[in-house]
C-alpha atoms as a PDB file:
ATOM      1  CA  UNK A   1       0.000   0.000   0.000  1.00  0.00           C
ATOM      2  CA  UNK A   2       2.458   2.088   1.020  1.00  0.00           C
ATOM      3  CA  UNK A   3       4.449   1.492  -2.641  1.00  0.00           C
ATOM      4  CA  UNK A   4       1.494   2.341  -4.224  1.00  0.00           C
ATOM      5  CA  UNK A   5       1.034   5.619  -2.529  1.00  0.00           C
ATOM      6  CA  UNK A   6       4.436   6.415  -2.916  1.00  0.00           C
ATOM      7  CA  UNK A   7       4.303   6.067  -6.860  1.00  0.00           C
ATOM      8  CA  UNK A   8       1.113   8.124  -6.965  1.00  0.00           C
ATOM      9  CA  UNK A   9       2.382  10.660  -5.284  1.00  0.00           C
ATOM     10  CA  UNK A  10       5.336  11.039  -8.041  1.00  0.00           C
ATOM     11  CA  UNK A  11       3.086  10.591 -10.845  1.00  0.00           C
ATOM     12  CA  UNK A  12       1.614  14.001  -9.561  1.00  0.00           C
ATOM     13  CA  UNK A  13       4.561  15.214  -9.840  1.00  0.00           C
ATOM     14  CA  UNK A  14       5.966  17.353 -12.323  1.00  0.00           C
ATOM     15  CA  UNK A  15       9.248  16.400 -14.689  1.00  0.00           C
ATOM     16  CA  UNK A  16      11.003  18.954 -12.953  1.00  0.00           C
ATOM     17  CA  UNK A  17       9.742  17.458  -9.055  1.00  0.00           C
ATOM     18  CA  UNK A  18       9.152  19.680  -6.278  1.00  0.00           C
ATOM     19  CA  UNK A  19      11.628  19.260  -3.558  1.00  0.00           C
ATOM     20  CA  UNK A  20       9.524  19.669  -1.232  1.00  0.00           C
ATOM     21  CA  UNK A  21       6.685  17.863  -2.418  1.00  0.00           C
ATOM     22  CA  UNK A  22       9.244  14.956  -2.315  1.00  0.00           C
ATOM     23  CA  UNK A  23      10.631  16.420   0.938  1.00  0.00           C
ATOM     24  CA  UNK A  24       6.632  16.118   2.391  1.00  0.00           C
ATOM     25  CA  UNK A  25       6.884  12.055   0.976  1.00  0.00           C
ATOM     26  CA  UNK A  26       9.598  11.175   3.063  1.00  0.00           C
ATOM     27  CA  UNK A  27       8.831  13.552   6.246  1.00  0.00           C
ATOM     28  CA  UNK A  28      12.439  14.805   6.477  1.00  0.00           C
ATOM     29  CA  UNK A  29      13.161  16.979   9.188  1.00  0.00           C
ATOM     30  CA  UNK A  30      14.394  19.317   6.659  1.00  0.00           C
ATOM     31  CA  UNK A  31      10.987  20.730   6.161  1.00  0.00           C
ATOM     32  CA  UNK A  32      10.318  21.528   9.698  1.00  0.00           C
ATOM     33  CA  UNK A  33      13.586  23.463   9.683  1.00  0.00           C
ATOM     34  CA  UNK A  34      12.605  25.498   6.895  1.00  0.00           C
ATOM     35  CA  UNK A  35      15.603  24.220   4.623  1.00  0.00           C
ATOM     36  CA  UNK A  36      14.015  22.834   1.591  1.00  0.00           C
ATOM     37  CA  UNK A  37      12.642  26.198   0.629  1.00  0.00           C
ATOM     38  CA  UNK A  38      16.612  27.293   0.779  1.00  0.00           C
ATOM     39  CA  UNK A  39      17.705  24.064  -0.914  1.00  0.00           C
ATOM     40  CA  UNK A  40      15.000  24.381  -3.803  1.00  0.00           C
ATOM     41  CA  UNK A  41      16.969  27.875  -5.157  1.00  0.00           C
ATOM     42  CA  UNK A  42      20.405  26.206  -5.298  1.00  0.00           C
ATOM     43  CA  UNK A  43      19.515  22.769  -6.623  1.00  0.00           C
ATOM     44  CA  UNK A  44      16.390  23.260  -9.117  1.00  0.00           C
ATOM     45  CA  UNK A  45      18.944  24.206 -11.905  1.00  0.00           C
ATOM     46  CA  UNK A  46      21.292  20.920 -10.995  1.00  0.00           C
ATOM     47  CA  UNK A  47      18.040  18.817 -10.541  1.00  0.00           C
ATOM     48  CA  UNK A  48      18.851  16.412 -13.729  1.00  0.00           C
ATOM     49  CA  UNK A  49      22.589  16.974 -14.009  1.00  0.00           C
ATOM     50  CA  UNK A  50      24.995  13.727 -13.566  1.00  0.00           C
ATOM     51  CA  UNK A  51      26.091  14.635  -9.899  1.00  0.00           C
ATOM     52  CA  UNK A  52      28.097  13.333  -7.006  1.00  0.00           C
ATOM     53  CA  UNK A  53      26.730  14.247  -3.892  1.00  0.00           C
ATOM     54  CA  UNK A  54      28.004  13.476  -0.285  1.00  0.00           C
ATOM     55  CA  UNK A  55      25.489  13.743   2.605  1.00  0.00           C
ATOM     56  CA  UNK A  56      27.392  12.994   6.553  1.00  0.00           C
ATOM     57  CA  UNK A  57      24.771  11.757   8.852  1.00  0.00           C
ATOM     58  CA  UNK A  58      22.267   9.399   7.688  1.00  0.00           C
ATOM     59  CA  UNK A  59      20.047   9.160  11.150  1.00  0.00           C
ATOM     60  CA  UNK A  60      16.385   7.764   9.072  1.00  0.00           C
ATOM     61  CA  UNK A  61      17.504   8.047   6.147  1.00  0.00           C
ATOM     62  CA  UNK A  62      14.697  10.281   4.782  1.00  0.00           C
ATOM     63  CA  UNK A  63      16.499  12.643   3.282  1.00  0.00           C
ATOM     64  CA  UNK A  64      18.829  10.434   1.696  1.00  0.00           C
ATOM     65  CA  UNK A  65      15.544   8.828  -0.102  1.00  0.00           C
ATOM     66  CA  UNK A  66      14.613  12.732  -0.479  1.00  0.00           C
ATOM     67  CA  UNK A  67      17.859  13.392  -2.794  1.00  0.00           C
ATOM     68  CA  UNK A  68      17.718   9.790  -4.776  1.00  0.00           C
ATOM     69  CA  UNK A  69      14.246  11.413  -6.009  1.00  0.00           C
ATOM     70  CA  UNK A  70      14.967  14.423  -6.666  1.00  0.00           C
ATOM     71  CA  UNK A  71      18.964  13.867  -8.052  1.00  0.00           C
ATOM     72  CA  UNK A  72      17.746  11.219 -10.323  1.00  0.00           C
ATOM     73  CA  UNK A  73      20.349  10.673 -12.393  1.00  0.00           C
ATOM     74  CA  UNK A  74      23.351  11.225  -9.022  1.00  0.00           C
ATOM     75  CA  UNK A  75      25.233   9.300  -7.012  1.00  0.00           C
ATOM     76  CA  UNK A  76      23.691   9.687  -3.187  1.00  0.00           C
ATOM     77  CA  UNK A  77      26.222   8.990  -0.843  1.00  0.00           C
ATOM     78  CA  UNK A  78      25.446   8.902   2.761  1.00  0.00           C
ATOM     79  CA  UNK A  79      28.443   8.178   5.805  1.00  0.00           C
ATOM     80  CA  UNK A  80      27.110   7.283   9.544  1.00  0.00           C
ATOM     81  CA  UNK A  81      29.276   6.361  12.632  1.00  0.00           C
ATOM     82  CA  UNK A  82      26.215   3.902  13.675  1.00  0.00           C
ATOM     83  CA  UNK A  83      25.253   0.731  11.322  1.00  0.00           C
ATOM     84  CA  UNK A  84      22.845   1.507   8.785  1.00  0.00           C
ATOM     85  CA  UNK A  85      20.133  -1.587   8.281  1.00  0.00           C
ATOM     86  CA  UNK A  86      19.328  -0.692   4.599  1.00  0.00           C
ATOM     87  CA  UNK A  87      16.147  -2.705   3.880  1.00  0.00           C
ATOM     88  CA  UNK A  88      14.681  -1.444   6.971  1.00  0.00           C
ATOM     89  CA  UNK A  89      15.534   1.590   6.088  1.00  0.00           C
ATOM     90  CA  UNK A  90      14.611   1.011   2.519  1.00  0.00           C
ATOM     91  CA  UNK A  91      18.266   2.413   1.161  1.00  0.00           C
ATOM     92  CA  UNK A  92      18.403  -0.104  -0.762  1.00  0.00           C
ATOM     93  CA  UNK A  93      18.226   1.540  -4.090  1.00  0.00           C
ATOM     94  CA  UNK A  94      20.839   1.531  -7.302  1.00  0.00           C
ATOM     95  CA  UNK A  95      21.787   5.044  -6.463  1.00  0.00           C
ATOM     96  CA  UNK A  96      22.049   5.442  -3.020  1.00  0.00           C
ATOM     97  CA  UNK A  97      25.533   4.182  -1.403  1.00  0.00           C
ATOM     98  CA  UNK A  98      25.809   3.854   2.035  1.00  0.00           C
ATOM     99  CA  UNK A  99      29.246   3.842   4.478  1.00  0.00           C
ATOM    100  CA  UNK A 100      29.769   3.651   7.955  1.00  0.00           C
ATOM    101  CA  UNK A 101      32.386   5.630   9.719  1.00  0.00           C
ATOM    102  CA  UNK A 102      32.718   8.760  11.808  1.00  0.00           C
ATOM    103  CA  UNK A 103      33.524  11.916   9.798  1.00  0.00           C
ATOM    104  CA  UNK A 104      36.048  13.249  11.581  1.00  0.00           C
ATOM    105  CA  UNK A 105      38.302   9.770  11.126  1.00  0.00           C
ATOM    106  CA  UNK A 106      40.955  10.606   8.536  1.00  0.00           C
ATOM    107  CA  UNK A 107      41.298   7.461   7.434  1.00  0.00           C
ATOM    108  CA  UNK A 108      37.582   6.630   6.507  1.00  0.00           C
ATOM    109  CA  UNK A 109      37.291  10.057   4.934  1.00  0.00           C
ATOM    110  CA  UNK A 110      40.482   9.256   3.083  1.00  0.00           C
ATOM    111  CA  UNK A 111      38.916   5.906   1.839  1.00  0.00           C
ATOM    112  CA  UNK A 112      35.378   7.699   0.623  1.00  0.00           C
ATOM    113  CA  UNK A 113      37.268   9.979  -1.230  1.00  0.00           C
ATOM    114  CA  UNK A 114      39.640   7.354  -2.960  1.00  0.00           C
ATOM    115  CA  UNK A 115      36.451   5.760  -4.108  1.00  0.00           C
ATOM    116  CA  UNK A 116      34.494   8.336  -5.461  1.00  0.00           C
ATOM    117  CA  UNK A 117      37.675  11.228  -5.731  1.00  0.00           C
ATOM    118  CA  UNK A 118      35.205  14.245  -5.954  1.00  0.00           C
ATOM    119  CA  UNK A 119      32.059  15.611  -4.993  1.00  0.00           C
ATOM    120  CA  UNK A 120      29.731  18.502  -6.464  1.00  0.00           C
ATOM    121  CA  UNK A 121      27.775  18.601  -3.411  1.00  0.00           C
ATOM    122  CA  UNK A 122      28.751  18.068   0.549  1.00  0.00           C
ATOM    123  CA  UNK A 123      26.300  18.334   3.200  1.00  0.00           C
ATOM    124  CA  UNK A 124      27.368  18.051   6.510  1.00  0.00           C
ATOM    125  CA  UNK A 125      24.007  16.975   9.039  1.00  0.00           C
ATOM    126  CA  UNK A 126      26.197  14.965  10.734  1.00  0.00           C
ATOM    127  CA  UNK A 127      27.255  15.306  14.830  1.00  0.00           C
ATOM    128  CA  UNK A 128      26.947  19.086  15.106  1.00  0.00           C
ATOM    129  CA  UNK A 129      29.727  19.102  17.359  1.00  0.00           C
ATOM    130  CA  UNK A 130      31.801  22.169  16.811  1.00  0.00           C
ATOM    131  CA  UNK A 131      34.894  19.519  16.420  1.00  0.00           C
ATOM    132  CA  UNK A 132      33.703  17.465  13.850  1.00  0.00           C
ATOM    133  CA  UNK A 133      32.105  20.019  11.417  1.00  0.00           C
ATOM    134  CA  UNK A 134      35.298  22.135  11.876  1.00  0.00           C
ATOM    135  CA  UNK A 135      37.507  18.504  11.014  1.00  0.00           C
ATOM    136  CA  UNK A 136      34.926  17.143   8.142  1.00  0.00           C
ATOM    137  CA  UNK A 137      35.654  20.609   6.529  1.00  0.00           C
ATOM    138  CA  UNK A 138      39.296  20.337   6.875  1.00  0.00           C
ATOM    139  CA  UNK A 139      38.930  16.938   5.527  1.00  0.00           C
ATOM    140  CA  UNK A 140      36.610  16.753   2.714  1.00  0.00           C
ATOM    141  CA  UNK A 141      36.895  20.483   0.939  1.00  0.00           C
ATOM    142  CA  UNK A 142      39.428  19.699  -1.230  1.00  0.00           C
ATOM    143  CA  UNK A 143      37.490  17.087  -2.683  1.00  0.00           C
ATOM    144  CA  UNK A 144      35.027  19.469  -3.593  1.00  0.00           C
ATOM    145  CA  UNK A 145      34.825  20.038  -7.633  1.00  0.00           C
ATOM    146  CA  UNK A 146      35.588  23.232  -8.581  1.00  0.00           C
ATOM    147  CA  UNK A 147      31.952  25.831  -8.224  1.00  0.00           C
ATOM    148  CA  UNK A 148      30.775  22.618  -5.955  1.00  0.00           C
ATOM    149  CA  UNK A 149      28.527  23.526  -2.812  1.00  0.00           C
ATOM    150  CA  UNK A 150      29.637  22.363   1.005  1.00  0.00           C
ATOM    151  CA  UNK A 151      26.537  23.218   3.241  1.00  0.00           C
ATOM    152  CA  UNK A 152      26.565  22.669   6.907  1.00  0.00           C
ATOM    153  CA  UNK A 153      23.238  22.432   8.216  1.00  0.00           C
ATOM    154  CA  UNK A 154      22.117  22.914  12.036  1.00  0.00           C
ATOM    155  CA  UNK A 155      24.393  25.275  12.758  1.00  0.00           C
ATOM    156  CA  UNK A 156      22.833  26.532  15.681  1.00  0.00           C
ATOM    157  CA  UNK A 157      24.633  24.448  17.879  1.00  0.00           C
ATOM    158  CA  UNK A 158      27.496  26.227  17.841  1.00  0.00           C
ATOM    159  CA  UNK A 159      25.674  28.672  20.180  1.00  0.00           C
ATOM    160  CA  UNK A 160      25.458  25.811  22.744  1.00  0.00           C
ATOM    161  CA  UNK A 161      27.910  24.555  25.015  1.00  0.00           C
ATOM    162  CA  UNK A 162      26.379  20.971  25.169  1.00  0.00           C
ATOM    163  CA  UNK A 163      27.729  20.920  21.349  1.00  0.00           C
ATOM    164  CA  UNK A 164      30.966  22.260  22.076  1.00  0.00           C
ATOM    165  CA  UNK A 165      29.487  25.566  21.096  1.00  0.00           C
ATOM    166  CA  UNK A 166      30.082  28.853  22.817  1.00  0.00           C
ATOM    167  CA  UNK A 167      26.903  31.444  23.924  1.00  0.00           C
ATOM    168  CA  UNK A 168      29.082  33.272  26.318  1.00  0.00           C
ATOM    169  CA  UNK A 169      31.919  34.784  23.418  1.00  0.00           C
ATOM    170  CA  UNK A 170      30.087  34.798  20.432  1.00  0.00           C
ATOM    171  CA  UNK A 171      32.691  36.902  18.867  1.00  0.00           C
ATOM    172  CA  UNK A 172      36.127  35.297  19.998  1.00  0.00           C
ATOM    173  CA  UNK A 173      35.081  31.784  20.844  1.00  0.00           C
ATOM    174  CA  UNK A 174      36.378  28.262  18.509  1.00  0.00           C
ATOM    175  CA  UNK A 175      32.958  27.940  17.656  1.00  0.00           C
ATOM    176  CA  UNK A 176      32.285  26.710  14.317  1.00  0.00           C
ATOM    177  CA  UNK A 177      29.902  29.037  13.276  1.00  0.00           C
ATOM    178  CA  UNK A 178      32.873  31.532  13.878  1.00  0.00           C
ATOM    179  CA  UNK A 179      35.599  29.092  11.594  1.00  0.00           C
ATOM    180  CA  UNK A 180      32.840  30.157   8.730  1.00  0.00           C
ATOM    181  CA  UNK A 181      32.911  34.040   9.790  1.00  0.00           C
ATOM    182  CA  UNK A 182      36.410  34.038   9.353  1.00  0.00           C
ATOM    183  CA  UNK A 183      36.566  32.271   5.742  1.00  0.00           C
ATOM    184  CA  UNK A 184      34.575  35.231   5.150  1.00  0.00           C
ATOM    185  CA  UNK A 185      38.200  36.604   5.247  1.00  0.00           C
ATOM    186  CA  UNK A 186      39.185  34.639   2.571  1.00  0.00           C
ATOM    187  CA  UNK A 187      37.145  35.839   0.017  1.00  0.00           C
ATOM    188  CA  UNK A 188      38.778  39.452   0.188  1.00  0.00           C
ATOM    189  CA  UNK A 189      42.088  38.234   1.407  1.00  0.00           C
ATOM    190  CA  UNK A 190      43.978  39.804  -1.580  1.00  0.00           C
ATOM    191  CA  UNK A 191      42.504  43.602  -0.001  1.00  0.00           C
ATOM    192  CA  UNK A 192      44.055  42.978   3.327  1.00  0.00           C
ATOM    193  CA  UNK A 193      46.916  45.882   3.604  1.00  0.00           C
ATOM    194  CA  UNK A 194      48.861  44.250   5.932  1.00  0.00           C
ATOM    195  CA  UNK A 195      52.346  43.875   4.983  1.00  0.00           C
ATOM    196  CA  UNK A 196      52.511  40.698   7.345  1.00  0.00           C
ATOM    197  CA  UNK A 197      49.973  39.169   6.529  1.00  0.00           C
ATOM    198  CA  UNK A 198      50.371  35.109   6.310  1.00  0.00           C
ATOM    199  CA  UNK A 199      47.660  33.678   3.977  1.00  0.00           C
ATOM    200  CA  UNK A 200      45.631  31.221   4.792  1.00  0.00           C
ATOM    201  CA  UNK A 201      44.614  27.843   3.919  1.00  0.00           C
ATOM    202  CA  UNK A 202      41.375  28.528   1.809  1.00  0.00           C
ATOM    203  CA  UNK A 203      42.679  31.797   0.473  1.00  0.00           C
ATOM    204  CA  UNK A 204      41.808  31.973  -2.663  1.00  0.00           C
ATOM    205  CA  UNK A 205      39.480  28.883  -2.730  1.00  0.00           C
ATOM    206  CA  UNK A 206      36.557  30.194  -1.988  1.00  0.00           C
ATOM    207  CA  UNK A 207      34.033  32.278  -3.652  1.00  0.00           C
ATOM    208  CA  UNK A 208      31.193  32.953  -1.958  1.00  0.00           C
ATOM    209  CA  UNK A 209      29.637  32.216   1.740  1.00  0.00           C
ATOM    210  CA  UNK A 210      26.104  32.486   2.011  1.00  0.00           C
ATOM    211  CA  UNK A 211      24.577  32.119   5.848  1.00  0.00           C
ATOM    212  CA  UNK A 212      21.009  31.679   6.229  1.00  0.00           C
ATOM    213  CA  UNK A 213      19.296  30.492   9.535  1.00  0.00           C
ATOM    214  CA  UNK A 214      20.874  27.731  11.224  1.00  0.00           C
ATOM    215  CA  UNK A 215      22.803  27.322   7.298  1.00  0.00           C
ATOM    216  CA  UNK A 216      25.641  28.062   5.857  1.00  0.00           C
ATOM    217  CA  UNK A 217      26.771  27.532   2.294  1.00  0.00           C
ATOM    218  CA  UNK A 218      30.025  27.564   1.426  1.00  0.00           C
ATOM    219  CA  UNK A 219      30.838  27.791  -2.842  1.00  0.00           C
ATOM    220  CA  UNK A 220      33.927  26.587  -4.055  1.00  0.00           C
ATOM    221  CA  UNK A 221      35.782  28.508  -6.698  1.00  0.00           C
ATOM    222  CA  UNK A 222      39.321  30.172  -8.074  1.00  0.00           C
ATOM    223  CA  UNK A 223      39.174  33.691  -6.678  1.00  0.00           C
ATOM    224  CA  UNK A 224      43.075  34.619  -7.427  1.00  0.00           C
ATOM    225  CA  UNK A 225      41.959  38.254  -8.976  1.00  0.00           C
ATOM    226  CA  UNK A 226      44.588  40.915  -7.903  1.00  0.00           C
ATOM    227  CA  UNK A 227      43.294  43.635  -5.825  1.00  0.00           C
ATOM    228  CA  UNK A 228      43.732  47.335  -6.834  1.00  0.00           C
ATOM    229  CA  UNK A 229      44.203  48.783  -4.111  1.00  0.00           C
ATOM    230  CA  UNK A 230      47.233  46.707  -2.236  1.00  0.00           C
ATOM    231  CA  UNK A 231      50.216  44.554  -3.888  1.00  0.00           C
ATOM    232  CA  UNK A 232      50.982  41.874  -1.501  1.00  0.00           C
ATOM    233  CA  UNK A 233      49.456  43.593   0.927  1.00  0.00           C
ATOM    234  CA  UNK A 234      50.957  46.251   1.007  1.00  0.00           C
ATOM    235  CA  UNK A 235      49.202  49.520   0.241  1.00  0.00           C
ATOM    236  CA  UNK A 236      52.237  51.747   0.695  1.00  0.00           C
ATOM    237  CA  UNK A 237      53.642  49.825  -2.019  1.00  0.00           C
ATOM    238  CA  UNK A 238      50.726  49.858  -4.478  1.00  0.00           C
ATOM    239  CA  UNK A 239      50.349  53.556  -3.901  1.00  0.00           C
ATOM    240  CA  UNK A 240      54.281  54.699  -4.237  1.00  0.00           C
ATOM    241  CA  UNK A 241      53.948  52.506  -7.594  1.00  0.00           C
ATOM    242  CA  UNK A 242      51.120  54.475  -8.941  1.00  0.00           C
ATOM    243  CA  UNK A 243      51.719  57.811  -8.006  1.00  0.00           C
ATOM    244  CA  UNK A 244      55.365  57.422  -9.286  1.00  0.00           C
ATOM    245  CA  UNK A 245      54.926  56.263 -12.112  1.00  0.00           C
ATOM    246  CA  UNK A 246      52.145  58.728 -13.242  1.00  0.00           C
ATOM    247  CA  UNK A 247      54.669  62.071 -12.466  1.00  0.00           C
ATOM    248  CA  UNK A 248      57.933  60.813 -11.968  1.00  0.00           C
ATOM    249  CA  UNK A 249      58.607  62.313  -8.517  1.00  0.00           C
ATOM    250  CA  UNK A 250      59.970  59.479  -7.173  1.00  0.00           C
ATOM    251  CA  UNK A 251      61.683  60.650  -4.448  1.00  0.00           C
ATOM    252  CA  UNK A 252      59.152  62.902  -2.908  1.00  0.00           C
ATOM    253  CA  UNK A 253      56.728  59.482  -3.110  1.00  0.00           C
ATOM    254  CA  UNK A 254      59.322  57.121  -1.733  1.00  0.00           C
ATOM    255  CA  UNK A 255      59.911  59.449   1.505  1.00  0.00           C
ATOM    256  CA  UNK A 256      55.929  59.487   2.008  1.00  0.00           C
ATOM    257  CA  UNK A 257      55.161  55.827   0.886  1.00  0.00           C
ATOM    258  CA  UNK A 258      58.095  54.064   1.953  1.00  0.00           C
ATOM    259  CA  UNK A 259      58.924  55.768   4.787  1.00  0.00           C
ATOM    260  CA  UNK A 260      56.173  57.638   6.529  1.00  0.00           C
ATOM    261  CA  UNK A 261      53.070  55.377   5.509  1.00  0.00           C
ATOM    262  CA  UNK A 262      55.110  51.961   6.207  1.00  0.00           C
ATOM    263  CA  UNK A 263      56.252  54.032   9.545  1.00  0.00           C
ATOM    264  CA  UNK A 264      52.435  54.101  10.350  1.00  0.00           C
ATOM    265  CA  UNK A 265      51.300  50.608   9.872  1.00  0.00           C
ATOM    266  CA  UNK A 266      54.394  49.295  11.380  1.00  0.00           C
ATOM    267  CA  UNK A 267      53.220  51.146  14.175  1.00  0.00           C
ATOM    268  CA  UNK A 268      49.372  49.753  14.196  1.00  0.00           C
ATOM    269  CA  UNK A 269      50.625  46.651  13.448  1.00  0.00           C
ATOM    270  CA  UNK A 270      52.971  46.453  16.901  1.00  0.00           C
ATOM    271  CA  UNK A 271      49.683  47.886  18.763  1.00  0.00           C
ATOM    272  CA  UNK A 272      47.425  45.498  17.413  1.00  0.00           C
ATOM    273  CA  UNK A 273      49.672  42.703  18.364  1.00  0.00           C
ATOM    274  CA  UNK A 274      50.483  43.995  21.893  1.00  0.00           C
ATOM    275  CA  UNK A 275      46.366  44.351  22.357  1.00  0.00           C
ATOM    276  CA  UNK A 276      45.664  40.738  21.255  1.00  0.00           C
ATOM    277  CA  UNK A 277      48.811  39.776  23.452  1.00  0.00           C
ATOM    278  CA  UNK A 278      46.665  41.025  26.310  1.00  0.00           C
ATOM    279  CA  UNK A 279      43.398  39.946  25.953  1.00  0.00           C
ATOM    280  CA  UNK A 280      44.961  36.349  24.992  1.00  0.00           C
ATOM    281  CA  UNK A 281      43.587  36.335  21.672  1.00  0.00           C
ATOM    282  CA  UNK A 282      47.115  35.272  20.026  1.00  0.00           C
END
């Protein structure tokens, strides 16, 4: 009975299927946290493509048989540190693959990605423990394909100490909700006019961070483009160059540039450190 529903309820469908039609099928939780609506505007143009998509934390696997729908022609990959019973679960399908392991493990991660080497879409549901997301990031991003989506949903535990979260320092704290504020940094790390400046990891890599509530989506991309305001950080430098160049005074723009200006920020910089020295933020 429940088969036949189930087909009905496609047939309704259009070619193009609702995700959250399919979404209301299955009863994921995902409606009741308002992310399908979210999900709909990223995915609806990807709906058909030929797609490799990672989801960590399989729990009842409804929204595993949520994507298989809707990503009919993808790969649905789901990793859980508990045992998944498939047939109970009805997993069972041709393209749903199923793993168990904990996602913070390097060596499971390490043997996903040897099988399937990249993914277009990650989505972290998994523990919501400020530790793992942070360590599944570190992980799995550079298996990400290149304009590929890694969404970490439920963030909202990283306001809550039971999840190794932080309410109290919502600014300062190793939260993981503030890891993703400071990739923001990333995205504009070529502007930074700091002369010492020691870039980062995803510098570079990144190309857009979207939050939304309890969301965040993170867009992977080349984003090398030269800023024109600083070279290498420096915006002494970048100015001396321009202003130069376009008179020929370079003396007179060497004294100010090179010496005053660089005088300056060597001074911030020193003060900046000595304040983060003191409030223990280094």
């Amino acid at each position: 009975m429940e088969k036949i529903f189930r087909v009905y309820i496609l047939i309704l469908m259009s070619e193009h299927s609702d995700l959250k039609k399919i979404g209301h099928l299955y009863q994921t939780d995902k409606i009741d946290h308002g992310y399908l609506e979210i999900y709909e505007n990223y995915f609806n143009k990807l709906q058909n493509k030929n797609l490799t998509i990672l989801e960590i934390g399989i729990a009842d696997g409804k929204s595993l048989l949520m994507w298989s729908d809707y990503f009919k022609n993808s790969k649905i990959i789901g990793i859980d540190i508990h045992k998944i019973n498939l047939e109970k679960k009805k997993l069972n399908r041709k393209n749903i693959f199923v793993h168990q392991g904990s996602q913070s493990d390097k060596k499971f991660i390490d043997e996903i990605i040897k099988e399937y080497t990249e993914f277009d879409i990650i989505i972290d549901d998994g523990s919501h423990l400020a530790k793992d997301v942070k360590k599944s990031f570190e992980l799995l991003f550079p298996s990400l394909k290149e304009n590929g989506l890694y969404i970490i949903e439920d963030i909202q535990t990283s306001y809550n100490h039971f999840f190794g979260g932080n309410p109290f320092d919502l600014k300062y704290s190793n939260s993981h909700m503030n890891f993703f504020k400071q990739l923001t940094d990333s995205l504009n790390y070529q502007e930074i006019a700091n002369p010492f400046y020691i870039e980062k990891k995803y510098d570079g890599k990144i190309t857009n961070i979207s939050f939304y509530h309890n969301m965040v989506f993170v867009r992977k991309g080349n984003n090398y483009k030269l800023s024109r305001e600083v070279i290498k950080h420096s915006y002494e430098d970048m100015k001396f160059l321009e202003k130069s160049e376009r008179t020929g005074k370079k003396l007179q723009y060497f004294v100010k540039y090179k010496i005053f200006y660089k005088l300056y920020t060597l001074l911030l910089f020193v003060l900046n450190t000595l304040k983060k020295l003191i409030l223990f933020r280094i």
